[in-house]
N, C-alpha and C. Protein backbone atom coordinates (compact mmCIF):
# COMPACT_ATOMS: atom_id res chain seq x y z
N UNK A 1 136.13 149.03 107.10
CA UNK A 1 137.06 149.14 108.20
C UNK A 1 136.48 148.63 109.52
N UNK A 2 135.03 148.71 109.77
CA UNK A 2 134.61 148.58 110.89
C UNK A 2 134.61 146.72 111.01
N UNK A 3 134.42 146.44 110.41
CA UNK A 3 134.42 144.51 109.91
C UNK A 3 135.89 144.31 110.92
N UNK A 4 136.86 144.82 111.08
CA UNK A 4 137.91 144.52 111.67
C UNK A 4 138.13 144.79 113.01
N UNK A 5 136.98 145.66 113.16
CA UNK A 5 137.25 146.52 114.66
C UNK A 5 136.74 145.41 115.62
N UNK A 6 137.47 145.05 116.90
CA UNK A 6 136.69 144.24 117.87
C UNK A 6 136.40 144.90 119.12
N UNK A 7 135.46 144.21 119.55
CA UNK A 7 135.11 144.72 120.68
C UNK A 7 135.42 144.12 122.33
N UNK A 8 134.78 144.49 123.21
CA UNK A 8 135.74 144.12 124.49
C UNK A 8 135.74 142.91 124.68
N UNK A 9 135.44 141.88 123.87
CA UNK A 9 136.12 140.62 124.05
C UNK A 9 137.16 140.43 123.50
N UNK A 10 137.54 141.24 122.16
CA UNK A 10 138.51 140.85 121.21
C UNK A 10 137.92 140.13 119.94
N UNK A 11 136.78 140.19 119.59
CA UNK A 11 136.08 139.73 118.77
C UNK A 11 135.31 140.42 117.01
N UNK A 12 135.54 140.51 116.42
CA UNK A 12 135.14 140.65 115.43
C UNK A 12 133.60 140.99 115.35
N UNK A 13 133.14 141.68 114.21
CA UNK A 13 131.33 142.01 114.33
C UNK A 13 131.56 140.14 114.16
N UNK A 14 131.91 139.93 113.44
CA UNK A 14 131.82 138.74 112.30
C UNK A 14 131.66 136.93 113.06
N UNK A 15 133.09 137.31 114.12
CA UNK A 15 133.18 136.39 114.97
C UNK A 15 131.91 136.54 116.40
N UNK A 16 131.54 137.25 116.37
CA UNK A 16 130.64 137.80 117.51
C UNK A 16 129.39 136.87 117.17
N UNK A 17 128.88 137.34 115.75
CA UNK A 17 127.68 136.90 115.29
C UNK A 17 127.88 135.58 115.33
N UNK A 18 129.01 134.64 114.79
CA UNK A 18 128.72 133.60 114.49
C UNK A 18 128.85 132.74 115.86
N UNK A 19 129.50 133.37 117.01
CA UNK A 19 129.33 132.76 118.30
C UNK A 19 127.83 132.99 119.01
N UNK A 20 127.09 134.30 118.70
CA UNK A 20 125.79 134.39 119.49
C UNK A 20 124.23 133.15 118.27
N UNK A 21 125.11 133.17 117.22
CA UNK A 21 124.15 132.48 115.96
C UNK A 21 125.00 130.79 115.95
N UNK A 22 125.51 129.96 116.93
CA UNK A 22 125.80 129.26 117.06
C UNK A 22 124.69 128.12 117.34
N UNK A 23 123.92 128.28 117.71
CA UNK A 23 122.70 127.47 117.78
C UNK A 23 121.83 127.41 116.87
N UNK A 24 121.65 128.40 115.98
CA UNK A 24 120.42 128.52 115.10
C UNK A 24 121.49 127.83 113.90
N UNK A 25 122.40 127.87 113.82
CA UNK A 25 123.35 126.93 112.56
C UNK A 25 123.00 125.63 112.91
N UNK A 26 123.09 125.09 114.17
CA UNK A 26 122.84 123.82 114.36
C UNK A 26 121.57 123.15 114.06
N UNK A 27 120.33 124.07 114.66
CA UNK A 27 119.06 123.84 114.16
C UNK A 27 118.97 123.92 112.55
N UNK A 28 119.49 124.72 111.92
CA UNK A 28 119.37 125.24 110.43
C UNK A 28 119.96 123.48 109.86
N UNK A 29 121.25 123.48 110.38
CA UNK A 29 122.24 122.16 109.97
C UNK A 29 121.03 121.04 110.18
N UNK A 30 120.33 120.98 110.88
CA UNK A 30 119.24 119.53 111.04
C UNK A 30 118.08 119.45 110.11
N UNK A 31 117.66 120.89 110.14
CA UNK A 31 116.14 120.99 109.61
C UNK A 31 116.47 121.00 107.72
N UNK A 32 117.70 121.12 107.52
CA UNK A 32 118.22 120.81 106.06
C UNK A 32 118.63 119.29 105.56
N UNK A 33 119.03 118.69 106.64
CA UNK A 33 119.77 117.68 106.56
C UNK A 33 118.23 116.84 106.17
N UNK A 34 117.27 116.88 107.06
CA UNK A 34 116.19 116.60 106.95
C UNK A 34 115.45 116.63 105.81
N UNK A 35 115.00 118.00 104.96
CA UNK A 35 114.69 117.76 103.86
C UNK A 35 115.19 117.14 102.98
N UNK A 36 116.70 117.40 102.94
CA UNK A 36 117.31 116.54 102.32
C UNK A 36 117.43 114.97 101.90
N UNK A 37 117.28 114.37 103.23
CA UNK A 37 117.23 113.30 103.31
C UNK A 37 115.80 112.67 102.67
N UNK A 38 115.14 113.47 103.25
CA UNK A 38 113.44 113.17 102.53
C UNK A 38 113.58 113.23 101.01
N UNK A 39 114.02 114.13 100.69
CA UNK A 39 113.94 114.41 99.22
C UNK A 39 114.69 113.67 98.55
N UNK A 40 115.81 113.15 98.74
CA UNK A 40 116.72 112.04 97.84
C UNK A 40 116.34 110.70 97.90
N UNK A 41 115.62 110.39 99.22
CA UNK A 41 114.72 108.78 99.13
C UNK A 41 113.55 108.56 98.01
N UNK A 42 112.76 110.25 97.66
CA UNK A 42 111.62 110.47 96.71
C UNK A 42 112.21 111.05 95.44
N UNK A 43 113.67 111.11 94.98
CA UNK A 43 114.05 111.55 94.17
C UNK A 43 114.68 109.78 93.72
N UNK A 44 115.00 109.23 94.45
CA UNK A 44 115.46 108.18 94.22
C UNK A 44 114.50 107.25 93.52
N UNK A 45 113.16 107.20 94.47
CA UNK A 45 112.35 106.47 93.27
C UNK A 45 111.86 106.50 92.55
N UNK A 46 111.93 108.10 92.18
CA UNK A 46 111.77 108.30 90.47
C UNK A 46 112.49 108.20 89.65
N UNK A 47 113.56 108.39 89.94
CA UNK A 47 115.21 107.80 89.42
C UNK A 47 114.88 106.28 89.06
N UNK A 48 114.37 105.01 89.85
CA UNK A 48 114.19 103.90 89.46
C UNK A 48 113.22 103.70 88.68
N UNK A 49 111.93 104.39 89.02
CA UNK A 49 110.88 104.10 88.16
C UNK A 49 111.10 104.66 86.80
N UNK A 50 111.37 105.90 86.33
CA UNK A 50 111.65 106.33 85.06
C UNK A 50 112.43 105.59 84.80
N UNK A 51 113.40 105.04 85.09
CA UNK A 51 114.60 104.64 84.12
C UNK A 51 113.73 103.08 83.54
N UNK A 52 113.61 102.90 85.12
CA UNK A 52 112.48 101.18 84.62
C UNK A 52 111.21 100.93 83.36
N UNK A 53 110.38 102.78 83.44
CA UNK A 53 109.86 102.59 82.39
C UNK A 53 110.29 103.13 81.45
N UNK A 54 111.25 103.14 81.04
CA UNK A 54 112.31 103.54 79.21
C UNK A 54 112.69 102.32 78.89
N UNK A 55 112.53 101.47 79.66
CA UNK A 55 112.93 100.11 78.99
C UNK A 55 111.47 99.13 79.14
N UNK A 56 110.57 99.31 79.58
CA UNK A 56 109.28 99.03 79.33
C UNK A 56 108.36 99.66 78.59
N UNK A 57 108.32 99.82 77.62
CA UNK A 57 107.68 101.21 77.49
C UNK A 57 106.23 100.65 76.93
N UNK A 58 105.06 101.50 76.79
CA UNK A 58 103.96 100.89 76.36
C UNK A 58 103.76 100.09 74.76
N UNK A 59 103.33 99.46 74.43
CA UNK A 59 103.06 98.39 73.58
C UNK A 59 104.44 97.78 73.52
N UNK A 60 105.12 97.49 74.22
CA UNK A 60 106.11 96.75 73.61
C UNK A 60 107.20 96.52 72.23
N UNK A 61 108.22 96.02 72.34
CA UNK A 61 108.89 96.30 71.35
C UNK A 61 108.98 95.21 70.37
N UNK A 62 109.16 95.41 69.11
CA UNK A 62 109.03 94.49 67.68
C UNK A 62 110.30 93.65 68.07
N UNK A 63 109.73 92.66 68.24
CA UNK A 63 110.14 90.95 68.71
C UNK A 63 111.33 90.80 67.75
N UNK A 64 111.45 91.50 65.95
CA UNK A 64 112.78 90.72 65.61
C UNK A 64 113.74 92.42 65.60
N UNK A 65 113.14 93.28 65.50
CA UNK A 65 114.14 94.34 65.48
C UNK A 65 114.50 94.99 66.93
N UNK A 66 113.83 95.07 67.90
CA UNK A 66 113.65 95.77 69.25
C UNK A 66 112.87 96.79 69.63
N UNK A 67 112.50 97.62 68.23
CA UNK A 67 112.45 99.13 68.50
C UNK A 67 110.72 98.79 69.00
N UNK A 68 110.47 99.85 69.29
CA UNK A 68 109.50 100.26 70.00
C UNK A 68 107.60 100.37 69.23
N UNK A 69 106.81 99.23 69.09
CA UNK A 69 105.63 99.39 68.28
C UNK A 69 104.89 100.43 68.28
N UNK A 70 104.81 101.01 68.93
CA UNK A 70 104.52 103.14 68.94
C UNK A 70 105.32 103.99 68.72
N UNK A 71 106.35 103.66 68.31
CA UNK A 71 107.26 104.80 68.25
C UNK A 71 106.98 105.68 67.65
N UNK A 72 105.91 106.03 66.57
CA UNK A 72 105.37 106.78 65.25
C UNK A 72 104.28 107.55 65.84
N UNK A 73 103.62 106.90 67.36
CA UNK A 73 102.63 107.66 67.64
C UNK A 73 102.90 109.03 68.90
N UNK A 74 102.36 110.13 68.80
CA UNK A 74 102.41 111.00 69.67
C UNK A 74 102.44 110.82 71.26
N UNK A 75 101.58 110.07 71.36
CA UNK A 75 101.22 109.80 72.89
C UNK A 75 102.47 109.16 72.86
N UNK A 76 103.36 108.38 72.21
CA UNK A 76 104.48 107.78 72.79
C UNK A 76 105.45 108.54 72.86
N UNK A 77 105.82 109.24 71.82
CA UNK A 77 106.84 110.55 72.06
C UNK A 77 106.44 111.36 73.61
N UNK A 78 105.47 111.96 73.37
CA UNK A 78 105.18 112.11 74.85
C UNK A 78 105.63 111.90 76.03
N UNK A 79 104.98 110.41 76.29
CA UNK A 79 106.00 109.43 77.18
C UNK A 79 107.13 109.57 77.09
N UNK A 80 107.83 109.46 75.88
CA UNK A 80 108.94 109.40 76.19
C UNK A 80 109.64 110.66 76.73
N UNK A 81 109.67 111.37 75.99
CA UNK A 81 110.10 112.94 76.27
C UNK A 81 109.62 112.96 78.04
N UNK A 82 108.16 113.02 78.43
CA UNK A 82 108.58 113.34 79.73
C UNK A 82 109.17 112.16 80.86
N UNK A 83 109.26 110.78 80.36
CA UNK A 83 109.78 109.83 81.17
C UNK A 83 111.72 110.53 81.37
N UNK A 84 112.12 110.92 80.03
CA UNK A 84 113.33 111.28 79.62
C UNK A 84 113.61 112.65 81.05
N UNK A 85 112.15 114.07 80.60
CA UNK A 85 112.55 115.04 81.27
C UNK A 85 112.52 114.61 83.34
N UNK A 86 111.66 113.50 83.10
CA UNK A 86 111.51 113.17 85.04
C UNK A 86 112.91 112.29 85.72
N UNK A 87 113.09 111.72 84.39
CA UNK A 87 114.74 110.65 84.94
C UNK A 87 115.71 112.11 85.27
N UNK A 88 115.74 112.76 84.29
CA UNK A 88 116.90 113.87 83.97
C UNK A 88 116.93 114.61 85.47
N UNK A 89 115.28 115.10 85.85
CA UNK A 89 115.25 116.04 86.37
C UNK A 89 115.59 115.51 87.92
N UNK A 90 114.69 114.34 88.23
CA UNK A 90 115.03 113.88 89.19
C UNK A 90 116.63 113.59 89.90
N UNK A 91 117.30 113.65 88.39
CA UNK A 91 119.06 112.80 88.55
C UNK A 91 119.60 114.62 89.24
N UNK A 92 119.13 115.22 89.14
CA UNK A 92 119.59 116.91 89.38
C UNK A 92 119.12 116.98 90.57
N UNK A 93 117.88 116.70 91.38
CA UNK A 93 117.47 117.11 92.23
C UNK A 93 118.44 116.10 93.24
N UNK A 94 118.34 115.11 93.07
CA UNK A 94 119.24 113.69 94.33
C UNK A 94 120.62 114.55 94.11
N UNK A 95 121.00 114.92 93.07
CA UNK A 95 122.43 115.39 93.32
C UNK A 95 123.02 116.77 94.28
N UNK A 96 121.91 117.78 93.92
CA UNK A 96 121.54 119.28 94.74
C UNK A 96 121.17 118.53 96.19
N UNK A 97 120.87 117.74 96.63
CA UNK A 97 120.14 117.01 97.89
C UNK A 97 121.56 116.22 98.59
N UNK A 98 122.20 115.87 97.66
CA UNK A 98 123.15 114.84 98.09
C UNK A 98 124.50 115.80 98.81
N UNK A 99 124.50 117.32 97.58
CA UNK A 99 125.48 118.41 97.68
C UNK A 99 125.09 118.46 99.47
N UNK A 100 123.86 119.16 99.37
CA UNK A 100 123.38 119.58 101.15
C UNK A 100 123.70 118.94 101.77
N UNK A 101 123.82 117.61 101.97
CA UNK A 101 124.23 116.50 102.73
C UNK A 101 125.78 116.45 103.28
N UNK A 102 126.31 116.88 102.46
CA UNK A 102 128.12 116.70 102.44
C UNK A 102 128.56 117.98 102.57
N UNK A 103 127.32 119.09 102.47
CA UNK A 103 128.24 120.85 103.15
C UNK A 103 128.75 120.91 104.16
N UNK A 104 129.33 121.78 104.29
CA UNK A 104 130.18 121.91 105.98
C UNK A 104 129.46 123.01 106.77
N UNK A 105 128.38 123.28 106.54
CA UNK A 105 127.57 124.05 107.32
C UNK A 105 127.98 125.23 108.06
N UNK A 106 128.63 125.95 107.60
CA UNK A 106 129.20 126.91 108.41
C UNK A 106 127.96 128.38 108.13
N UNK A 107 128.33 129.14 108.51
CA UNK A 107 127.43 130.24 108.43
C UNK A 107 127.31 130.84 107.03
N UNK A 108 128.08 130.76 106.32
CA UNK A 108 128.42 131.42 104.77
C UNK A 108 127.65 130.89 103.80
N UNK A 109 127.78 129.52 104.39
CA UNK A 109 126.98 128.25 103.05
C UNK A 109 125.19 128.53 103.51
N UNK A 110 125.32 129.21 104.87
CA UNK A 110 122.99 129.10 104.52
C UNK A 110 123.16 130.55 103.64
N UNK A 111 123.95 131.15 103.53
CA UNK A 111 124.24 132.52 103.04
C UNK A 111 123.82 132.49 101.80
N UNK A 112 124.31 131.65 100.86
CA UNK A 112 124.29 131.70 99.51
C UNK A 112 124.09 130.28 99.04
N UNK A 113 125.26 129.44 99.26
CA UNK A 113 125.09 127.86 98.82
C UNK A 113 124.17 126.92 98.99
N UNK A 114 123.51 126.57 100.32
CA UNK A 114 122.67 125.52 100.48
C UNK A 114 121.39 126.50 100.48
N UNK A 115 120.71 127.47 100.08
CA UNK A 115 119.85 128.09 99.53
C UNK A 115 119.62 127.55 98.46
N UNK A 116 120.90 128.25 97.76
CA UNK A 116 120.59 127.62 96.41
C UNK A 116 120.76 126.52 95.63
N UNK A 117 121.49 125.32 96.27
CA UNK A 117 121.22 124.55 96.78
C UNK A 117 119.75 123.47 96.46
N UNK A 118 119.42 123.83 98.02
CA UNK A 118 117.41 123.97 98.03
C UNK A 118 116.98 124.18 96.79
N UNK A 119 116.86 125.33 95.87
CA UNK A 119 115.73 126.15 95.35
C UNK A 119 116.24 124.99 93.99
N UNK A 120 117.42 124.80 93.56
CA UNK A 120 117.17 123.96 92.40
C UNK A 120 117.40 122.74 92.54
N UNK A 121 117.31 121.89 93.96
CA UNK A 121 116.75 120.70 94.30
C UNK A 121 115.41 120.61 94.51
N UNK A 122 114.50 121.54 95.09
CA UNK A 122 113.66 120.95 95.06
C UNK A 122 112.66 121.79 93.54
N UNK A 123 112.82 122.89 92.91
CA UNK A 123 112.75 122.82 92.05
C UNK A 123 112.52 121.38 90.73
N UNK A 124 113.85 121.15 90.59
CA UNK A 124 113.66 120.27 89.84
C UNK A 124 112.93 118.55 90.65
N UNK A 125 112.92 119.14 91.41
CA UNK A 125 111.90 117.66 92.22
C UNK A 125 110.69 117.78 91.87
N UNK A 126 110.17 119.18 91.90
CA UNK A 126 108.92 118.81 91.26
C UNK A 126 108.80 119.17 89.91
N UNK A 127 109.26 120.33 89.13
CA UNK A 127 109.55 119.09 87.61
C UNK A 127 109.78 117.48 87.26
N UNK A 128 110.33 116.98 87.97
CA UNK A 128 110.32 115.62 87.69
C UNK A 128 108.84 114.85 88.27
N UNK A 129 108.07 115.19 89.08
CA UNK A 129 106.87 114.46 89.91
C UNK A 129 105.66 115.22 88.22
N UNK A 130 105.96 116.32 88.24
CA UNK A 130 105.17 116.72 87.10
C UNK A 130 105.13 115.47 85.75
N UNK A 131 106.39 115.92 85.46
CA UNK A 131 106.76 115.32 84.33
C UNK A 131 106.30 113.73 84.24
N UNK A 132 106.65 112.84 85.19
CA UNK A 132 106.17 111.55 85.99
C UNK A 132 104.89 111.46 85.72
N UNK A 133 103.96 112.94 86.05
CA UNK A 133 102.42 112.05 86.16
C UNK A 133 102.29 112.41 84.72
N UNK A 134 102.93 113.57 83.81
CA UNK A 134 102.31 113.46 82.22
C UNK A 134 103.27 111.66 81.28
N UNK A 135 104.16 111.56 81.83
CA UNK A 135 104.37 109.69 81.17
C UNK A 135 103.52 108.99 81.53
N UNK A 136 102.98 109.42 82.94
CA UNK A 136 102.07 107.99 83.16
C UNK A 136 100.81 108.51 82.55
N UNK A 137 99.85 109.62 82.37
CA UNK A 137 99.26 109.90 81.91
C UNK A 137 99.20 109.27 80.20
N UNK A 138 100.06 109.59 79.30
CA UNK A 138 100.06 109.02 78.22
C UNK A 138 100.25 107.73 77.78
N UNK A 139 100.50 106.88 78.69
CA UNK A 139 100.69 105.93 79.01
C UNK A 139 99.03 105.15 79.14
N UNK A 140 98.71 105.57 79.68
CA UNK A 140 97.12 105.24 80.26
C UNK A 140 96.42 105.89 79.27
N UNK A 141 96.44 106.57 78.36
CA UNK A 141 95.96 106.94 77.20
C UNK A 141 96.03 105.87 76.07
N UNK A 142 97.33 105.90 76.15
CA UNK A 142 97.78 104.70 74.61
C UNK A 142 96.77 103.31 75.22
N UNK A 143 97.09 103.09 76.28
CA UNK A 143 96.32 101.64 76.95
C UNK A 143 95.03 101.61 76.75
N UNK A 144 94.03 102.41 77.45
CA UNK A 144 92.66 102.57 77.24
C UNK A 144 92.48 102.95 76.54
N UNK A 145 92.63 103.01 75.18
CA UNK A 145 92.14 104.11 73.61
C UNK A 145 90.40 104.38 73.43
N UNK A 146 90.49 105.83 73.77
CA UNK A 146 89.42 106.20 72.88
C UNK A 146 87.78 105.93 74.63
N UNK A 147 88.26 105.01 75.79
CA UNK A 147 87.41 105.14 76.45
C UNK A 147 87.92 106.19 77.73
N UNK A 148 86.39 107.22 77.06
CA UNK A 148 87.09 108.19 77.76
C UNK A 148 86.31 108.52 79.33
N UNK A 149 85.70 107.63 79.74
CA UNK A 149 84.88 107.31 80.73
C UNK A 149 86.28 106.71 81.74
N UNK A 150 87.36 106.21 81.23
CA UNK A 150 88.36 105.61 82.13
C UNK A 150 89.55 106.57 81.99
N UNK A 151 89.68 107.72 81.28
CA UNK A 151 90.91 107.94 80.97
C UNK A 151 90.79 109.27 81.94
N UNK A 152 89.42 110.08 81.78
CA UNK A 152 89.50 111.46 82.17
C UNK A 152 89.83 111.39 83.51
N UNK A 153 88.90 110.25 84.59
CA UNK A 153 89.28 110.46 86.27
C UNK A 153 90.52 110.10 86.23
N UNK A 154 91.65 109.26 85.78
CA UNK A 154 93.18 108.88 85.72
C UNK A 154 93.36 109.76 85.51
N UNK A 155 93.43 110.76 84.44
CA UNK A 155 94.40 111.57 84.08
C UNK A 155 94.27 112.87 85.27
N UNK A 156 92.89 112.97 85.64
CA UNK A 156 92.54 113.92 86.62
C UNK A 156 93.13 113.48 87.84
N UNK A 157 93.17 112.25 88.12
CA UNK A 157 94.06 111.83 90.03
C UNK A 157 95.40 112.42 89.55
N UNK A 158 95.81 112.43 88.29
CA UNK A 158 97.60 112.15 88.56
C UNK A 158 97.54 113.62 88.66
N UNK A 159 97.08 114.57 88.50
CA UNK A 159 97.21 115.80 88.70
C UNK A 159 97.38 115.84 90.66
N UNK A 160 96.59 114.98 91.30
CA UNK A 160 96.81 115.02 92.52
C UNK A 160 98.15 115.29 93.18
N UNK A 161 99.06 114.06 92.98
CA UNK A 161 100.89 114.52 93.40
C UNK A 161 101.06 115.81 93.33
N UNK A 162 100.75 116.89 92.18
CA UNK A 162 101.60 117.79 91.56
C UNK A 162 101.15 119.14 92.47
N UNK A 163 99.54 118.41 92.59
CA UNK A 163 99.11 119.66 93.56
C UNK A 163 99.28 119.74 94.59
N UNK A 164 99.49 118.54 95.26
CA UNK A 164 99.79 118.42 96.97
C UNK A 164 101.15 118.86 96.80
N UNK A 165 102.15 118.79 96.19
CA UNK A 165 103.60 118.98 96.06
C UNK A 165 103.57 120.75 95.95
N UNK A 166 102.85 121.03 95.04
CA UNK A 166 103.12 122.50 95.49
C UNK A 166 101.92 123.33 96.68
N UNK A 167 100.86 122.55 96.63
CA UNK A 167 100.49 123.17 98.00
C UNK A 167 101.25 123.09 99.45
N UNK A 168 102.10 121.95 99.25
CA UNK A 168 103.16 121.66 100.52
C UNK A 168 104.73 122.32 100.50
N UNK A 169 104.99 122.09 99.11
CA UNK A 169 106.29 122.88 98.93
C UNK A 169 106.61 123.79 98.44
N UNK A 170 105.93 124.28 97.42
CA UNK A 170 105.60 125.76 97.06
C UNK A 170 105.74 127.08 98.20
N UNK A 171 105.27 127.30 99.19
CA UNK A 171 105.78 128.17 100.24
C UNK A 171 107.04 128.59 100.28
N UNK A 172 107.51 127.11 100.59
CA UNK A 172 108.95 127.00 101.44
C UNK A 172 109.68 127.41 100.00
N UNK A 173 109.61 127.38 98.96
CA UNK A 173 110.74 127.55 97.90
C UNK A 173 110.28 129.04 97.66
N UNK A 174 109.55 129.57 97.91
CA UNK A 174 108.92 130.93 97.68
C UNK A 174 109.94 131.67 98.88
N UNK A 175 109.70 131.53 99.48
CA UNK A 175 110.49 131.99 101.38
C UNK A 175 112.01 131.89 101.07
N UNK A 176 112.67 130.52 100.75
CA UNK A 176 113.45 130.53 100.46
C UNK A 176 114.32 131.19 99.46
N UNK A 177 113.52 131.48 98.05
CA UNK A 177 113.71 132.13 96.87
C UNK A 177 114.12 133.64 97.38
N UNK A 178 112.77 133.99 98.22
CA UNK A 178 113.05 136.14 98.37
C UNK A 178 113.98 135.92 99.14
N UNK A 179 114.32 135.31 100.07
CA UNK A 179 115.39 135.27 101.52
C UNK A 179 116.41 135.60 100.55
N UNK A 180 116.53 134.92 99.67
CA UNK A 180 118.28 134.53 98.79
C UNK A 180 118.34 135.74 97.94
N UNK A 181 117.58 135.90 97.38
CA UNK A 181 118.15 136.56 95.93
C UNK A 181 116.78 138.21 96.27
N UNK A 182 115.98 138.57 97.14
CA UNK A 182 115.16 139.12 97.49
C UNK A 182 116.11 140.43 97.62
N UNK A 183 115.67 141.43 98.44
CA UNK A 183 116.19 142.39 99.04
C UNK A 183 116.67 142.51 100.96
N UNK A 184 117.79 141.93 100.48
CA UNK A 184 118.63 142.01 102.36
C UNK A 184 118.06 143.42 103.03
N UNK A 185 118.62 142.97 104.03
CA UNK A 185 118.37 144.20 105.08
C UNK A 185 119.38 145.01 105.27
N UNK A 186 120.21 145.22 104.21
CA UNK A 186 120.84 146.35 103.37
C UNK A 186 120.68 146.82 102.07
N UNK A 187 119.80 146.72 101.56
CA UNK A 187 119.08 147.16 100.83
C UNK A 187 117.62 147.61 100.43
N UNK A 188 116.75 147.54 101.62
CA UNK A 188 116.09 147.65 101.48
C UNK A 188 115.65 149.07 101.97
N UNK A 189 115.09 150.11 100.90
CA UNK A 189 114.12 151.49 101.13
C UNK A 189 113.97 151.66 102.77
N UNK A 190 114.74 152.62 102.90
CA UNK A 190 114.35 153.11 104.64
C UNK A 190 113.33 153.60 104.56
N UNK A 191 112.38 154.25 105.67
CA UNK A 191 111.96 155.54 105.64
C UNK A 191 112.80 156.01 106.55
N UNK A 192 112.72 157.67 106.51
CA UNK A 192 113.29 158.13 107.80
C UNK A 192 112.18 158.70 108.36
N UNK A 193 112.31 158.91 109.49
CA UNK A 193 111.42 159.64 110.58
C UNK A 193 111.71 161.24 110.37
């Protein structure tokens, strides 16, 4: 009942808030638009590169049939499977990125929607950067066979992306995650005095 009651302006709790929280929507509206934008230019070129290497794929394909001269070996399944899971994942994240882009930003949508939103855009952004460095990883396996003086520091850099990605974005999806689905500040254990 009280949601209806206004006060000496004539205003709503509801309308009140969203006139004194009129600025922090606008800042909120930029500092999203922003990741966003970042994230669909780096979602985009994994979008090109995976798709580019499913049709390149390592050893090449049998000249009179097409199919693929590793196809029988593990390391190529591999590849493939995660070239498959980084195209997929990436095609989810540009789309969750693209959603943020085209919200109408009103107070309701940081509420619930472009949260969540966020959490399974950039989620699956870095599933796909993961996934990315284990194709190229097996990839560089099948190539260099067996010298493992060249394979271990490669396979050890590509771990680099995955860690800077969650030492940089890991926080923010953590923050973002309890904010959303956490315990509001109606629900949360009082004490009383």
């Amino acid at each position: 009942m009280l949601k209806l009651h206004t006060n000496g302006k004539e205003e709503t709790p509801y309308e009140t808030f969203d006139r004194s929280h009129a600025n922090l929507v606008k800042e909120g509206e930029k500092w999203m638009k922003d990741i966003a934008q970042t994230s669909t230019v780096v979602g985009t070129l994994i979008i090109t590169i995976m798709f580019a290497a499913l049709f390149t794929v390592p050893g090449g394909p049998d000249q009179d049939t097409g199919v693929p001269l590793l196809l029988r070996k593990k390391l190529f399944k591999i590849f493939i499977i995660s070239d498959s899971i980084s195209l997929f994942a990436s095609t989810t994240s540009v789309l969750m990125f693209v959603g943020i882009l085209t919200s109408r930003y009103t107070a309701d949508d940081f509420l619930k929607s472009l949260p969540n939103k966020l959490i399974i855009g950039l989620s699956s952004l870095f599933i796909s950067i993961a996934a990315m460095m284990v194709a190229f990883s097996s990839t560089v396996i099948i190539m260099v066979k067996g010298q493992l003086e060249i394979v271990i520091p490669i396979v050890l850099l590509a771990g680099i992306p995955i860690g800077l990605f969650v030492w940089l974005q890991f926080p923010l999806l953590v923050k973002i995650f309890i904010s959303t689905y956490g315990p509001g500040i109606f629900d949360r254990k009082m004490k009383w005095l």
